[in-house]
C-alpha atoms as a PDB file:
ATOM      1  CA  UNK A   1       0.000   0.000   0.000  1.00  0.00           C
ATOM      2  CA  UNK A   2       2.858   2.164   0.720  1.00  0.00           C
ATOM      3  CA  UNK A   3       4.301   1.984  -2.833  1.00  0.00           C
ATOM      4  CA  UNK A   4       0.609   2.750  -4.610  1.00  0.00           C
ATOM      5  CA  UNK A   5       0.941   5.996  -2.383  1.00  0.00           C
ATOM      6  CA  UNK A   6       3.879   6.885  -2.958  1.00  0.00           C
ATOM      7  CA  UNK A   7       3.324   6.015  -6.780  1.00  0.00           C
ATOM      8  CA  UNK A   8       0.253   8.294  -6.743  1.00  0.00           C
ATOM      9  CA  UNK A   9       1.808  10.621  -5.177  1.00  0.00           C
ATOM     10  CA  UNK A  10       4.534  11.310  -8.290  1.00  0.00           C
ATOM     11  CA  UNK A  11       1.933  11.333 -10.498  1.00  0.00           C
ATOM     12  CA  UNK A  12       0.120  13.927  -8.742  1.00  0.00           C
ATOM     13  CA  UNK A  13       3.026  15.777  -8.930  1.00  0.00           C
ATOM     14  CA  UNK A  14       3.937  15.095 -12.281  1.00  0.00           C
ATOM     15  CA  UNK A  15       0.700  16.644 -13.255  1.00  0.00           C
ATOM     16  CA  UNK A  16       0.924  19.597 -11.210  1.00  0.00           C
ATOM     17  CA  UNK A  17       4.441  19.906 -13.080  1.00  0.00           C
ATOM     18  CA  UNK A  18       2.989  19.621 -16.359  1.00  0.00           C
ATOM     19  CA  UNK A  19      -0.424  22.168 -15.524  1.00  0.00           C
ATOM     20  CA  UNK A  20       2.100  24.916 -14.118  1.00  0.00           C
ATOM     21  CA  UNK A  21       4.188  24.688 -17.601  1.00  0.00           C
ATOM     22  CA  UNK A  22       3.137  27.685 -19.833  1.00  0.00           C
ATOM     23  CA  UNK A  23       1.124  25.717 -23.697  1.00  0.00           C
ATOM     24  CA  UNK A  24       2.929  25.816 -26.551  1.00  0.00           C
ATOM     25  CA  UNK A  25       0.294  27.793 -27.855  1.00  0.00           C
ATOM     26  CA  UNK A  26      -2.082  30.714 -26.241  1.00  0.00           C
ATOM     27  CA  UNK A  27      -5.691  30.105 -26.202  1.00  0.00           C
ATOM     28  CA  UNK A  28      -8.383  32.742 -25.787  1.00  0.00           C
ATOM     29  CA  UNK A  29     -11.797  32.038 -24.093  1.00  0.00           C
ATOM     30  CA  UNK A  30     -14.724  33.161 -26.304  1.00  0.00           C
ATOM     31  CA  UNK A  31     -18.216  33.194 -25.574  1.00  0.00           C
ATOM     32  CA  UNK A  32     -20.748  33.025 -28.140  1.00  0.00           C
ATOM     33  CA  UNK A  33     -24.775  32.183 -28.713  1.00  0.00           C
ATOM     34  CA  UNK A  34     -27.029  29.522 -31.173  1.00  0.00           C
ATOM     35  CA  UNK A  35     -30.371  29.463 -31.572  1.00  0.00           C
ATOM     36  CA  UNK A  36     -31.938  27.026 -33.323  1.00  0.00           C
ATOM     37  CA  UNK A  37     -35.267  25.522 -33.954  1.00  0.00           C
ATOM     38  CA  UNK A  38     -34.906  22.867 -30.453  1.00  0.00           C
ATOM     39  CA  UNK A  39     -34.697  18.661 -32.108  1.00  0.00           C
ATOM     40  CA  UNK A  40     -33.588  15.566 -30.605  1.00  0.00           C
ATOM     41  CA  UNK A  41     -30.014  15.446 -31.412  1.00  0.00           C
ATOM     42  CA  UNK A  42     -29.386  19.300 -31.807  1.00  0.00           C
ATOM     43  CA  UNK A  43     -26.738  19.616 -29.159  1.00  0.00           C
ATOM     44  CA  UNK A  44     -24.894  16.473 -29.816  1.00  0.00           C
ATOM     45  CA  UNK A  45     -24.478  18.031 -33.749  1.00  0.00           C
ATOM     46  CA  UNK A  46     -23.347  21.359 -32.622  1.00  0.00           C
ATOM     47  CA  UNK A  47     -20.596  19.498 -30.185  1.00  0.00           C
ATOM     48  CA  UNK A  48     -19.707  17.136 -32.959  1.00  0.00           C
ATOM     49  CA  UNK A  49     -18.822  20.577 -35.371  1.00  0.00           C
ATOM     50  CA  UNK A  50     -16.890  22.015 -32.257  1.00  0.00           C
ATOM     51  CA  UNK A  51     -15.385  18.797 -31.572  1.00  0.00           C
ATOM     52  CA  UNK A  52     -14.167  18.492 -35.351  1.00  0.00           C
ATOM     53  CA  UNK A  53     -12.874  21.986 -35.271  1.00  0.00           C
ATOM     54  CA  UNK A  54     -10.813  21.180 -31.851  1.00  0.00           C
ATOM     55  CA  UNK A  55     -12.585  23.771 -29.955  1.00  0.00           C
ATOM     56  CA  UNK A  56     -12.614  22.904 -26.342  1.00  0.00           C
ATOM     57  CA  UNK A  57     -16.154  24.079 -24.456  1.00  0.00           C
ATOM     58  CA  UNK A  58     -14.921  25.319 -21.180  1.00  0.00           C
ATOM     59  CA  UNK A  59     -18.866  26.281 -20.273  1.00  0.00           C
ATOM     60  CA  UNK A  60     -22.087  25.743 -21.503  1.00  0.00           C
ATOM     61  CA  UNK A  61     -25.779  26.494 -20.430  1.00  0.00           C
ATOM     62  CA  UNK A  62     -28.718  25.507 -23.185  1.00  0.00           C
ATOM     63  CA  UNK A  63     -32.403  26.303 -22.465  1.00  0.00           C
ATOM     64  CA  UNK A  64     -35.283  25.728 -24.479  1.00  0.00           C
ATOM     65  CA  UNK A  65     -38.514  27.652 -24.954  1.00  0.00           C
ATOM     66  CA  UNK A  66     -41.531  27.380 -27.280  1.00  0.00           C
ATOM     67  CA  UNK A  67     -39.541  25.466 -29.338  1.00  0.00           C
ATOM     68  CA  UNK A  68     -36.658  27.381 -29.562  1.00  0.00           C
ATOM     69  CA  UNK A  69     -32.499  26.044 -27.873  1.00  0.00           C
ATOM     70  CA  UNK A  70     -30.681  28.809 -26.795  1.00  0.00           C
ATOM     71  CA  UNK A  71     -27.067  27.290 -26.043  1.00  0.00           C
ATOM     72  CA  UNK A  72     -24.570  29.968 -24.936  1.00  0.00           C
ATOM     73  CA  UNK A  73     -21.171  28.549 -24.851  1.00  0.00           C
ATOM     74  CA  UNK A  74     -17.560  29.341 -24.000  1.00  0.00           C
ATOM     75  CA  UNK A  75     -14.569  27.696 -25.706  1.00  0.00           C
ATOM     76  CA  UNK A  76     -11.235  28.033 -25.819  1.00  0.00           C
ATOM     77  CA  UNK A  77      -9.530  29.268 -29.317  1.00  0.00           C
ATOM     78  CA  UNK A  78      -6.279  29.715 -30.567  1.00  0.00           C
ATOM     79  CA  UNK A  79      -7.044  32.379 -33.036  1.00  0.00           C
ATOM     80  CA  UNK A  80     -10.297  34.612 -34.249  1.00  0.00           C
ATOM     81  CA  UNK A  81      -9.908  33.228 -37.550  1.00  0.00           C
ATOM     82  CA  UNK A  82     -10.573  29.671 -35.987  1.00  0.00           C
ATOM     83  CA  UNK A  83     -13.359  30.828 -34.159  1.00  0.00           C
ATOM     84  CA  UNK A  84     -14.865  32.292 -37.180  1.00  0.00           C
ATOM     85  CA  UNK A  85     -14.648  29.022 -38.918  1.00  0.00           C
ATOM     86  CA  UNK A  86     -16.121  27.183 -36.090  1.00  0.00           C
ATOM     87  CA  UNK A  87     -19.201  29.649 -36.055  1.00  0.00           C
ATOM     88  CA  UNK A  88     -19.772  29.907 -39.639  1.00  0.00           C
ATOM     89  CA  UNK A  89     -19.818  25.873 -39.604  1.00  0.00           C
ATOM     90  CA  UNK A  90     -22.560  25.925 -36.791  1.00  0.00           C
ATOM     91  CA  UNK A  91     -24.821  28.052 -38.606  1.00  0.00           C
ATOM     92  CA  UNK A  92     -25.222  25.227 -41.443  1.00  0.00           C
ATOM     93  CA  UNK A  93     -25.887  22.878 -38.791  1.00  0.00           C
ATOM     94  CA  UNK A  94     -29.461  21.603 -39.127  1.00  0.00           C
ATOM     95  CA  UNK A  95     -32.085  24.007 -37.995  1.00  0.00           C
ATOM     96  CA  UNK A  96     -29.363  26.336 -36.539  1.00  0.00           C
ATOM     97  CA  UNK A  97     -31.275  30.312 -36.794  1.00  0.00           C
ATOM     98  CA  UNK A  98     -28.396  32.214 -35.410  1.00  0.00           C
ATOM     99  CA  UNK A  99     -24.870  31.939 -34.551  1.00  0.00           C
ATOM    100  CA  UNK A 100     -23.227  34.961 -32.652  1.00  0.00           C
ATOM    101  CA  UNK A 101     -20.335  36.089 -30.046  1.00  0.00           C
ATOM    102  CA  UNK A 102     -21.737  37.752 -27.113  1.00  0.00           C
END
């Protein structure tokens, strides 16, 4: 049992190491807005376009009146440019009305 401790122990600090370490890249949090016309499977095809584009959601809240999802997000981007290409790809997702940043 000792060992397993001690072993979980470096590995805790290995990963403390490795979180402290600056990216190779900077990333920017953006926030930004889609409504759509609220289906069964809406969500999981917006997060499959993010998840193409390697856009990491860091927060999400998604509410749905009369019909209509209103799914404000924030990601993490390495570049406007990317996270115009991201948004302009959710807005020919299926019954997407409106893609914005807030």
């Amino acid at each position: 049992a000792g060992a397993l401790h001690s072993s979980s122990q470096s590995a805790a600090q290995s990963a403390a190491q490795s979180a402290s370490q600056p990216s190779q890249a900077s990333v920017y949090a953006a926030d930004f807005l889609v409504r759509a016309h609220d289906r069964q499977g809406l969500l999981r095809d917006i997060s499959e376009v993010l998840t193409r584009q390697r856009v990491n959601v860091i927060a999400s809240n998604t509410q749905s009146r009369q019909g209509i999802a209103s799914m404000h997000f924030t990601a993490e981007v390495k570049s406007l440019a990317e996270l115009r290409q991201a948004l302009g790809l959710l807005s020919e997702v299926s019954g997407v009305i409106e893609v914005s940043r807030r």
